[in-house]
Protein backbone atom coordinates (compact mmCIF):
# COMPACT_ATOMS: atom_id res chain seq x y z
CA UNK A 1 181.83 101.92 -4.37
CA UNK A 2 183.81 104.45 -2.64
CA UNK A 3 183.44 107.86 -2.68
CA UNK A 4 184.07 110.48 -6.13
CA UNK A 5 187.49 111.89 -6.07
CA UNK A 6 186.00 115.46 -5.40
CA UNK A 7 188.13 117.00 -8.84
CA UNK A 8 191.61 116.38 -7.80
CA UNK A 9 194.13 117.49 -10.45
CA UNK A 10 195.08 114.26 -13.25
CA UNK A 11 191.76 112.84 -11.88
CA UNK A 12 189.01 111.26 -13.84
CA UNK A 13 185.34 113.25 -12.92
CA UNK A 14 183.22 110.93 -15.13
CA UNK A 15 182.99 109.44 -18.61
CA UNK A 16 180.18 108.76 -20.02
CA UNK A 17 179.44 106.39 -23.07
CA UNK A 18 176.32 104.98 -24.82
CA UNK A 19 177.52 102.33 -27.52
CA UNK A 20 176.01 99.62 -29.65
CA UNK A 21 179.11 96.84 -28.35
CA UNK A 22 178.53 98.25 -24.51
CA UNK A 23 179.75 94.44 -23.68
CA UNK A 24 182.62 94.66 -25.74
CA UNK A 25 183.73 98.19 -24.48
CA UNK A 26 183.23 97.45 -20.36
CA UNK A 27 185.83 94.33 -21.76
CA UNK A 28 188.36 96.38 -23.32
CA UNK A 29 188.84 98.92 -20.62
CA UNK A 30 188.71 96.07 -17.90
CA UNK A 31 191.53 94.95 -20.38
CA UNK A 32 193.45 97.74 -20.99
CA UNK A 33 193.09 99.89 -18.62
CA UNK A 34 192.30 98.06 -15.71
CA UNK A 35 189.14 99.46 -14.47
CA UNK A 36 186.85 97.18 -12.93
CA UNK A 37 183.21 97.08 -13.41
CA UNK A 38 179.86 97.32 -11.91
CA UNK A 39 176.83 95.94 -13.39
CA UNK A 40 173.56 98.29 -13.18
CA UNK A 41 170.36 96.57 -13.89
CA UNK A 42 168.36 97.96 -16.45
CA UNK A 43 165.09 95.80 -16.63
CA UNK A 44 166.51 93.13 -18.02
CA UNK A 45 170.13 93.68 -18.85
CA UNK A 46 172.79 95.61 -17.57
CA UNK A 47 174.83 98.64 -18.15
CA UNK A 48 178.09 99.39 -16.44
CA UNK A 49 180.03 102.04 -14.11
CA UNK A 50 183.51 101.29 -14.63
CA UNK A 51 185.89 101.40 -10.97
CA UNK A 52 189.31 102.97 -11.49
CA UNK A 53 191.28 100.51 -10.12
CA UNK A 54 193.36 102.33 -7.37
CA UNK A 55 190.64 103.60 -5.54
CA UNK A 56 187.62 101.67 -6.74
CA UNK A 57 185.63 104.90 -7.66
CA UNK A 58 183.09 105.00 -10.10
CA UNK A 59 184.62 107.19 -12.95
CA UNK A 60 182.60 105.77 -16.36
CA UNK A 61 179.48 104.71 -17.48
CA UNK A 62 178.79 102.93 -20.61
CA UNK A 63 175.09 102.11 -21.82
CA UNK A 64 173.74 99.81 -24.13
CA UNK A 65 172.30 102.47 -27.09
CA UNK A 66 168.50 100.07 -26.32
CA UNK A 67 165.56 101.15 -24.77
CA UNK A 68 165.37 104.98 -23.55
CA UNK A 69 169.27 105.03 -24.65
CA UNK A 70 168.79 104.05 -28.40
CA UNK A 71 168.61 107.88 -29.36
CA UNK A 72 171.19 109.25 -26.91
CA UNK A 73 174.72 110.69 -28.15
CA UNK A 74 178.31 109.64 -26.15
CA UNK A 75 178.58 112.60 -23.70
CA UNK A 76 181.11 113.62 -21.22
CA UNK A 77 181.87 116.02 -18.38
């Protein structure tokens, strides 16, 4: 991965998302959107930073709500 795109204006900072369907969700904005994807490896599955396609930065995560995630909320900054 490349490096952050340091807060330029229109940019995305980060995105952060902890769903039930993480699967489904990495899918639809690989669909959609066109973002590309990074597994992480989380003992067993995997969560996923999400690469804006133009410059291959990382600018989302979205977790599987399992394991130390099961309690937390969808946040972003």
């Amino acid at each position: 991965m490349s490096e952050q795109n340091n807060g330029k204006i229109g940019s995305i900072g980060w995105a952060d998302l902890t769903v039930e369907n993480a699967s489904q969700l990495r899918d639809f904005y690989h669909k959609v959107v066109g973002w590309g994807t990074a597994d992480v490896d989380m003992d067993g599955y995997s969560d996923f930073c999400m690469l804006e396609s133009r410059t291959n930065n990382a600018v989302a995560g979205i977790c599987h709500a399992r394991g130390l995630n099961a309690e937390v909320r969808s946040a972003r900054s």
